[in-house]
C-alpha atoms as a PDB file:
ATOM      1  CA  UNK A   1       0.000   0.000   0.000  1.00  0.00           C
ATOM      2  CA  UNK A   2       1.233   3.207  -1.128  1.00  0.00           C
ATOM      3  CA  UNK A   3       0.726   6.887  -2.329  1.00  0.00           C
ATOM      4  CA  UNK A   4       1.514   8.552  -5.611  1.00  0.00           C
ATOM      5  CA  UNK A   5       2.169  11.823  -3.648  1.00  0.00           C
ATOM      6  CA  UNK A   6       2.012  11.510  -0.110  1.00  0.00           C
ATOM      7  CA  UNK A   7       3.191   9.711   2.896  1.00  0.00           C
ATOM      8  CA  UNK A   8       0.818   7.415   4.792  1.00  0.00           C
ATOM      9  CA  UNK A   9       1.085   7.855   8.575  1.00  0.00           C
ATOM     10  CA  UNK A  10       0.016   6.996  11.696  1.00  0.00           C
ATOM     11  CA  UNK A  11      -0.035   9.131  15.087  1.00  0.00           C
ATOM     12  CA  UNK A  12       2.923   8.193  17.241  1.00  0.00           C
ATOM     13  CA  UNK A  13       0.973   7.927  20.548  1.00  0.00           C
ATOM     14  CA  UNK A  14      -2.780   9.454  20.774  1.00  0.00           C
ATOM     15  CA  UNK A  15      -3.867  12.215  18.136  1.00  0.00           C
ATOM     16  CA  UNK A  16      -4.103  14.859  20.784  1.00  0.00           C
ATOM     17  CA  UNK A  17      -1.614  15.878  23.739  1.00  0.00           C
ATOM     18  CA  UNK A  18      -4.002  15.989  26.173  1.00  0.00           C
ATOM     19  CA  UNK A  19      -2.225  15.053  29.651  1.00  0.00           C
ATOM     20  CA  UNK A  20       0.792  15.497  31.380  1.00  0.00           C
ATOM     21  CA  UNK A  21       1.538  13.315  34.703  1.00  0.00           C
ATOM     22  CA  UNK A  22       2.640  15.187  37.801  1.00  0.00           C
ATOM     23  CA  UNK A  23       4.024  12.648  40.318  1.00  0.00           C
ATOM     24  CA  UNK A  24       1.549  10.164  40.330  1.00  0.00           C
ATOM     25  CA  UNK A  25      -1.128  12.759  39.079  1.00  0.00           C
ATOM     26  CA  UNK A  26      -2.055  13.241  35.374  1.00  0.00           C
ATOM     27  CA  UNK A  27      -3.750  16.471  34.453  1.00  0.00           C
ATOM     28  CA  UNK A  28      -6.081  17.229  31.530  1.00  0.00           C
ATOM     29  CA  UNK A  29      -4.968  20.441  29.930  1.00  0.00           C
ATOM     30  CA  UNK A  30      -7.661  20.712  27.169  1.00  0.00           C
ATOM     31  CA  UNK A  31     -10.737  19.052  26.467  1.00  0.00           C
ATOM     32  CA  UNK A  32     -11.614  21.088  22.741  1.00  0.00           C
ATOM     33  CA  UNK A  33     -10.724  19.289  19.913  1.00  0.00           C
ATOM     34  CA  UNK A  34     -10.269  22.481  17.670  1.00  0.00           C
ATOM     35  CA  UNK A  35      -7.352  23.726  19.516  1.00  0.00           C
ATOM     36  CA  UNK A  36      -4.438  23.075  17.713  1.00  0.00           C
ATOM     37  CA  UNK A  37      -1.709  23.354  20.151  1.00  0.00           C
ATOM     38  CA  UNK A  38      -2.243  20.476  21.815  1.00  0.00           C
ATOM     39  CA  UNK A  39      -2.484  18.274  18.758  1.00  0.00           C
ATOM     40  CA  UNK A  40      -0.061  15.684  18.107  1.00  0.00           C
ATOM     41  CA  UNK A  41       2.643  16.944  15.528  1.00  0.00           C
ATOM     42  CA  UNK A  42       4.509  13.003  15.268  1.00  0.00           C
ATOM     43  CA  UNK A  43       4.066  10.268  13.441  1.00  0.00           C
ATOM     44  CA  UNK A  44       5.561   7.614  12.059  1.00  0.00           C
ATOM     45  CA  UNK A  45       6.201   6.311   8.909  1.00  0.00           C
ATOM     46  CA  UNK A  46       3.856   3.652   7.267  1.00  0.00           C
ATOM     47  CA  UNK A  47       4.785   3.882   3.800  1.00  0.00           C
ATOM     48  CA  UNK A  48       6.713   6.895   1.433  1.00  0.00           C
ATOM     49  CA  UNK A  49       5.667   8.470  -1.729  1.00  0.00           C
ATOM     50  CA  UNK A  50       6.388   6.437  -5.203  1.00  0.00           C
ATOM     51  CA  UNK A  51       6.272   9.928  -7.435  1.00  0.00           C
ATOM     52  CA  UNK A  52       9.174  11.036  -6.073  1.00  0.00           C
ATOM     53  CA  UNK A  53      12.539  10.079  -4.043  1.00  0.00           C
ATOM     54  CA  UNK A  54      13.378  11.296   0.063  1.00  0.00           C
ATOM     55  CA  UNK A  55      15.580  10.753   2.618  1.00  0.00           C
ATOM     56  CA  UNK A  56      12.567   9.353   4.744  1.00  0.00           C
ATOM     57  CA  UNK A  57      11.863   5.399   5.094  1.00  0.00           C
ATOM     58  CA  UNK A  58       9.526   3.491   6.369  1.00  0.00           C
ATOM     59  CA  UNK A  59       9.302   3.511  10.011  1.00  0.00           C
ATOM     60  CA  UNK A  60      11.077   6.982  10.275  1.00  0.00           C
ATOM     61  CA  UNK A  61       9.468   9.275  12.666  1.00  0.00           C
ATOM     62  CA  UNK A  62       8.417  12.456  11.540  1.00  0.00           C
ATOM     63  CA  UNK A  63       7.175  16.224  12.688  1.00  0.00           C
ATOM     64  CA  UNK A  64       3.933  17.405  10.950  1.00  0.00           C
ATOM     65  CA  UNK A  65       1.512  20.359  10.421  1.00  0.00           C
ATOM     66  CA  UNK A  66      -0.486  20.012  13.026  1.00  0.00           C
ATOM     67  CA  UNK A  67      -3.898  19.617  11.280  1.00  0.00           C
ATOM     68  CA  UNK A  68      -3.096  16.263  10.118  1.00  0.00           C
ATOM     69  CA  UNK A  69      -4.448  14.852  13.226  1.00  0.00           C
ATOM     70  CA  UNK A  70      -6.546  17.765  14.037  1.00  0.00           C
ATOM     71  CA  UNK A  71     -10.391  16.410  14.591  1.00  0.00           C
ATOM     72  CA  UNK A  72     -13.519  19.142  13.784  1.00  0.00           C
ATOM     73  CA  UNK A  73     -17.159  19.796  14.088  1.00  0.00           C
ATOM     74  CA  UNK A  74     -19.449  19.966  11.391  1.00  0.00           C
ATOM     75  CA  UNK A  75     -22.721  22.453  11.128  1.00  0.00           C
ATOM     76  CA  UNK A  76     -24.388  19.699  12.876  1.00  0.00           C
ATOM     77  CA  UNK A  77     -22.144  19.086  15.561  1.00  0.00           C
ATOM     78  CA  UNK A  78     -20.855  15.728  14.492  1.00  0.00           C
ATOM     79  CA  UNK A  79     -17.012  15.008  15.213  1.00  0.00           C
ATOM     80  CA  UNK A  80     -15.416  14.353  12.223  1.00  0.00           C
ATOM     81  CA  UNK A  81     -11.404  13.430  10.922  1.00  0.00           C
ATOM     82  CA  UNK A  82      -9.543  16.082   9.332  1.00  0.00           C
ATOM     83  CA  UNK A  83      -9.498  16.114   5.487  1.00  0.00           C
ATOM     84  CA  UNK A  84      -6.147  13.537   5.645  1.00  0.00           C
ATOM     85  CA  UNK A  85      -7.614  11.204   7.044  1.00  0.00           C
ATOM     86  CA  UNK A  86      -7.640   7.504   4.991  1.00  0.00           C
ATOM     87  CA  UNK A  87      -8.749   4.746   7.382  1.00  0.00           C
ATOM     88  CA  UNK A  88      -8.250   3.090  10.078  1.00  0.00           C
ATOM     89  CA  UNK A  89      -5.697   4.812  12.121  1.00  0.00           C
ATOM     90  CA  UNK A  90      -3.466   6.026   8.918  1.00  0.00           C
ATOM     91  CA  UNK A  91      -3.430   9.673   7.562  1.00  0.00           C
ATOM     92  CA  UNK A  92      -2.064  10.972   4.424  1.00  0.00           C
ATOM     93  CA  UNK A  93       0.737  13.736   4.780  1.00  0.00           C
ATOM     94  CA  UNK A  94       1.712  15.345   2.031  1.00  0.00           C
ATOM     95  CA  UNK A  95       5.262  16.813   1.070  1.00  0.00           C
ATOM     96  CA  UNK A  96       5.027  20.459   2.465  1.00  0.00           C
ATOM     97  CA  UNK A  97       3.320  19.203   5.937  1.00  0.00           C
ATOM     98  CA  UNK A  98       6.733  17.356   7.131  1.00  0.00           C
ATOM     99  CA  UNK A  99       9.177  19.629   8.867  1.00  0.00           C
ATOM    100  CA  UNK A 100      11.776  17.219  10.672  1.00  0.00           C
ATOM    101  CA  UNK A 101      12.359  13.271  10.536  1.00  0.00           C
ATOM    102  CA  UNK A 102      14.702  10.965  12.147  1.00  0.00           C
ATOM    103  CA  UNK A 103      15.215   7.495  12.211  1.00  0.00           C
ATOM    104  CA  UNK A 104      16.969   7.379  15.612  1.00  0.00           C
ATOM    105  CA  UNK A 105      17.469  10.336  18.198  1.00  0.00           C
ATOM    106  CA  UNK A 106      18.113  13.130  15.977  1.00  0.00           C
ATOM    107  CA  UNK A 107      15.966  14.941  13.634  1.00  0.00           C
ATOM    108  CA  UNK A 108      17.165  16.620  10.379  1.00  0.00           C
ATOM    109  CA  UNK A 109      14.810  18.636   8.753  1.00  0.00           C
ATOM    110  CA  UNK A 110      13.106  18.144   5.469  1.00  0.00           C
ATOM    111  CA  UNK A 111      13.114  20.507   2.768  1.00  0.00           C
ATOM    112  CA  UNK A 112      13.142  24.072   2.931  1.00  0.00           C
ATOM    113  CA  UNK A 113      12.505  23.857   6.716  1.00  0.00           C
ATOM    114  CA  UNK A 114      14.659  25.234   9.915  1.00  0.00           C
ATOM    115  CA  UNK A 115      14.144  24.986  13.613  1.00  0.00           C
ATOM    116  CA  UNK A 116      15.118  28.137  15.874  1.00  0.00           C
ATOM    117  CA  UNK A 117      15.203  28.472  19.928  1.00  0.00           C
ATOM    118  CA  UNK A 118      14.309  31.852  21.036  1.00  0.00           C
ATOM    119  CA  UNK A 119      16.799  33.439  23.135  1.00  0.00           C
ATOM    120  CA  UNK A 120      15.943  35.503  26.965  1.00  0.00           C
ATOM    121  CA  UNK A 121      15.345  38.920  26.350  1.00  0.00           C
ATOM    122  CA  UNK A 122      17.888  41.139  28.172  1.00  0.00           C
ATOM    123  CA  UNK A 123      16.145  44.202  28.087  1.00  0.00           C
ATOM    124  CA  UNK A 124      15.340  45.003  31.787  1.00  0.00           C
ATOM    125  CA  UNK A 125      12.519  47.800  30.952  1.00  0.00           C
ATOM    126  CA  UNK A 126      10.977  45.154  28.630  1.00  0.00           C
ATOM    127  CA  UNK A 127       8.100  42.595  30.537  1.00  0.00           C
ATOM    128  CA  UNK A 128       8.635  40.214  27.360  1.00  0.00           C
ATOM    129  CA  UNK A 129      10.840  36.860  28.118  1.00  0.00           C
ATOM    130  CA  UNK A 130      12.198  36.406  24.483  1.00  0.00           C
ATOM    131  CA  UNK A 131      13.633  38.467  22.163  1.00  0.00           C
ATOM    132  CA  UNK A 132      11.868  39.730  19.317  1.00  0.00           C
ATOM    133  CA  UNK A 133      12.371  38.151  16.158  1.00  0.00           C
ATOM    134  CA  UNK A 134      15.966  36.823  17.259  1.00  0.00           C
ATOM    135  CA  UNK A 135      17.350  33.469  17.800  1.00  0.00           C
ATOM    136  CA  UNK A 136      19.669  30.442  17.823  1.00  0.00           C
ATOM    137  CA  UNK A 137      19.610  28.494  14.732  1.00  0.00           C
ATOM    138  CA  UNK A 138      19.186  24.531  15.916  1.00  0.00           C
ATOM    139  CA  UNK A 139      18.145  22.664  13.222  1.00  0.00           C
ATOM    140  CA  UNK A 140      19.228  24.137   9.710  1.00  0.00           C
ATOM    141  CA  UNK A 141      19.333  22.772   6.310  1.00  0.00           C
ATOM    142  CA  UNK A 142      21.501  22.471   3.343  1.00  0.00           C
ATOM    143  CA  UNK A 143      20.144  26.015   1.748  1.00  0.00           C
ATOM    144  CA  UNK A 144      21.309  27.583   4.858  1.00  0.00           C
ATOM    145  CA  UNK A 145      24.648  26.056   5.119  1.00  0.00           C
ATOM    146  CA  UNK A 146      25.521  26.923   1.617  1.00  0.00           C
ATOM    147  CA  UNK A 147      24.882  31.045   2.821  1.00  0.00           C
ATOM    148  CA  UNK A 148      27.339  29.941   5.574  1.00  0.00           C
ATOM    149  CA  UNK A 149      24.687  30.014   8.301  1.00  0.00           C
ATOM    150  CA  UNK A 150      24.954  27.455  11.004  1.00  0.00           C
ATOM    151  CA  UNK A 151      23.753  25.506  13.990  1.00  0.00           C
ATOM    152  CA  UNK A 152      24.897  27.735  16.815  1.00  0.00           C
ATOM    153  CA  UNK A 153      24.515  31.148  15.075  1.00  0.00           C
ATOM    154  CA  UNK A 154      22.233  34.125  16.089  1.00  0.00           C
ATOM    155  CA  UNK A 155      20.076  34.560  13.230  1.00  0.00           C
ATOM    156  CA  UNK A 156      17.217  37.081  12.667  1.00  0.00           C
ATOM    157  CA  UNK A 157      13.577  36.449  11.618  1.00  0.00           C
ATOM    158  CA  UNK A 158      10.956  37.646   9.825  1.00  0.00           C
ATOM    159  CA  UNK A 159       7.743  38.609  11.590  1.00  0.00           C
ATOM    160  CA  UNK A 160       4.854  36.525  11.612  1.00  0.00           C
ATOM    161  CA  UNK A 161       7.112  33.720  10.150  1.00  0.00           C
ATOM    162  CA  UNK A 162       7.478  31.206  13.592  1.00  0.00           C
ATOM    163  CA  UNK A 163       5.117  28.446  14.387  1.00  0.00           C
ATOM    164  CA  UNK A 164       6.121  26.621  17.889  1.00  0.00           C
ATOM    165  CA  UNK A 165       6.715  23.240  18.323  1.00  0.00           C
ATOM    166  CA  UNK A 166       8.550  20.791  21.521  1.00  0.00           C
ATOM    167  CA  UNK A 167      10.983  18.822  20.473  1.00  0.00           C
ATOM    168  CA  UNK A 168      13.081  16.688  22.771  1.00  0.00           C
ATOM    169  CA  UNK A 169      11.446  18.640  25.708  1.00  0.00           C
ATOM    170  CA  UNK A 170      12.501  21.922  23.839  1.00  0.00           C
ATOM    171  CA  UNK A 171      10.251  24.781  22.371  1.00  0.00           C
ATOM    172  CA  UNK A 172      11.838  25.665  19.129  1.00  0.00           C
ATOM    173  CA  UNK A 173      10.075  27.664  16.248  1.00  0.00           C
ATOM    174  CA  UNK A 174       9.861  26.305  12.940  1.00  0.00           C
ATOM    175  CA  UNK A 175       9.758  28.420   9.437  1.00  0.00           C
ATOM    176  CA  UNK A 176      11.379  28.084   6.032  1.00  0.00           C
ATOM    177  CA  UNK A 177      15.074  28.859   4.755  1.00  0.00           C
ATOM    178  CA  UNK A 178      14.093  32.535   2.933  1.00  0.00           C
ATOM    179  CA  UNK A 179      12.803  33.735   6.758  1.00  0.00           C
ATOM    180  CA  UNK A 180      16.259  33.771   8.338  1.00  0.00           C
ATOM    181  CA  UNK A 181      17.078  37.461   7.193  1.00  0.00           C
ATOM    182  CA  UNK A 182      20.324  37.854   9.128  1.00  0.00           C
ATOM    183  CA  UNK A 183      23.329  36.171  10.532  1.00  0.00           C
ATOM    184  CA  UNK A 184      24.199  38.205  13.534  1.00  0.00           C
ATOM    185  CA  UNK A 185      27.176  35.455  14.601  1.00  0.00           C
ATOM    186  CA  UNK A 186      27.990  32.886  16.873  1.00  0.00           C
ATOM    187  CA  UNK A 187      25.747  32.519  20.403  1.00  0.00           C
ATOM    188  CA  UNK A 188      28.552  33.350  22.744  1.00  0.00           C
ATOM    189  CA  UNK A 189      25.943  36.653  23.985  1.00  0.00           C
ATOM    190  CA  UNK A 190      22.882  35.003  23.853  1.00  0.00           C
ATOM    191  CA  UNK A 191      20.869  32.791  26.074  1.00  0.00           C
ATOM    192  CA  UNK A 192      18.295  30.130  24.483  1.00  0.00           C
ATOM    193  CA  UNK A 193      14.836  30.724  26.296  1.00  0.00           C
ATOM    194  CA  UNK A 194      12.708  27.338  27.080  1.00  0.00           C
ATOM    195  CA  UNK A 195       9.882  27.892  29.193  1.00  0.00           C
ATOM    196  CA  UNK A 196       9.473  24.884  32.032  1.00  0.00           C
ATOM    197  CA  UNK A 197       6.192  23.794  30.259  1.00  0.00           C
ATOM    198  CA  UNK A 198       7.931  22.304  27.245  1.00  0.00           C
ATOM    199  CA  UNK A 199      10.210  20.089  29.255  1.00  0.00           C
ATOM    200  CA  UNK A 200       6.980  18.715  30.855  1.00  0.00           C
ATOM    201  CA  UNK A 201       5.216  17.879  28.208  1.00  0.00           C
END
C-alpha cells in the first residue's frame, strides 16, 4: 500500500496531547478538539511516496503540520477526521506538511525547513521573556549552510514567520530557509529561552 504523492502515517501515541503526569497525578490540559496546540505533531512512517525520491523510510518518525491529526465539528455538531484522514488509524501527509524526521534520536529537517530556539530577552525595561524576532539556529538545512549560516549562530527572523513546536522537551520555532534574514554570529551573547512547560510535556 502506497501513495503517488504523499506519505501514509500513523499518530505516534494518541492524536491529541491531552495530559501530562505530575508525580503520580495526570492532568487534563484541554478538552476542545479544535485547539491546535495540543495536537499531536509526530508520526511515524507507514509507507513513502512512489512519485518522487526522500531521505525518509519506512518507520522513520516524523514532525507534521499540526492539522493532520486535528479532529472538527461539522454544522451539525458531528465530530469528524480532518481532510487527511484515509482509514483506520493512517493519515495521508503530504510533502510540504513534514518539517523534521529521524530514524533514531536526531531529527534533520526536510526541505526548505529550519528549527530556531528563542533566546531571553535582556532588556530590563521590557516585561517580554524572548527576544523579538531573534534566535539560535538549531536545526538548519543544506540552503542555509551553503549562505554559511549554522547551527549555533544568532540569526534574525521575519515577523509573523514562527510556528512553535517541543521537540526533545525543547520549544523551538519552525519556518522556512528565505525567513532567516540575518546572521548576527555565533551565540557566545545570547541565552536560548525554554519555558518549564515544554520540558513537561
Amino acid at each position: 500500500m502506497k501513495s503517488v504523492f504523499d506519505f501514509i502515517v500513523k499518530p505516534l501515541g494518541e492524536k491529541y496531547n491531552n495530559k501530562i503526569k505530575i508525580g503520580d497525578i495526570e492532568l487534563v490540559l484541554n478538552t476542545k478538539v479544535e485547539n491546535h496546540k495540543f495536537v499531536n505533531n509526530f508520526a511515524e512512517v507507514i509507507a513513502t511516496p512512489i512519485a518522487y525520491k526522500t531521505p525518509v523510510k519506512k518507520g522513520d518518525i516524523i514532525v507534521i503540520h499540526h492539522n493532520v491529526f486535528r479532529r472538527w465539528y461539522n454544522m451539525r455538531g458531528e465530530q469528524k477526521d480532518s481532510r487527511s484522514f484515509f482509514k483506520d488509524d493512517l493519515y495521508f501527509v503530504s510533502q510540504d506538511q513534514v518539517y523534521l524526521y529521524s530514524s533514531g534520536n536526531t531529527f534533520k529537517s526536510f526541505g526548505d525547513r529550519c528549527f530556531v530556539s528563542p533566546t531571553k530577552n535582556k532588556n530590563v525595561l521590557d516585561n517580554k521573556k524572548e527576544q523579538s524576532l531573534v534566535g539560535i539556529l538549531k536545526i538548519g538545512n543544506s540552503s542555509l549552510e551553503a549562505l554559511e549560516i549554522n547551527p549555533g549562530d544568532v540569526v534574525g527572523y521575519k515577523p509573523f514567520s514562527e510556528y512553535d513546536f517541543v521537540i526533545n522537551n525543547e520549544r523551538l520555532y519552525c519556518m522556512k530557509s528565505n525567513d532567516i534574514v540575518v546572521k548576527y554570529g555565533h551565540k557566545e551573547n545570547q541565552t536560548e529561552y525554554n519555558p518549564s512547560w515544554a520540558k513537561s510535556s
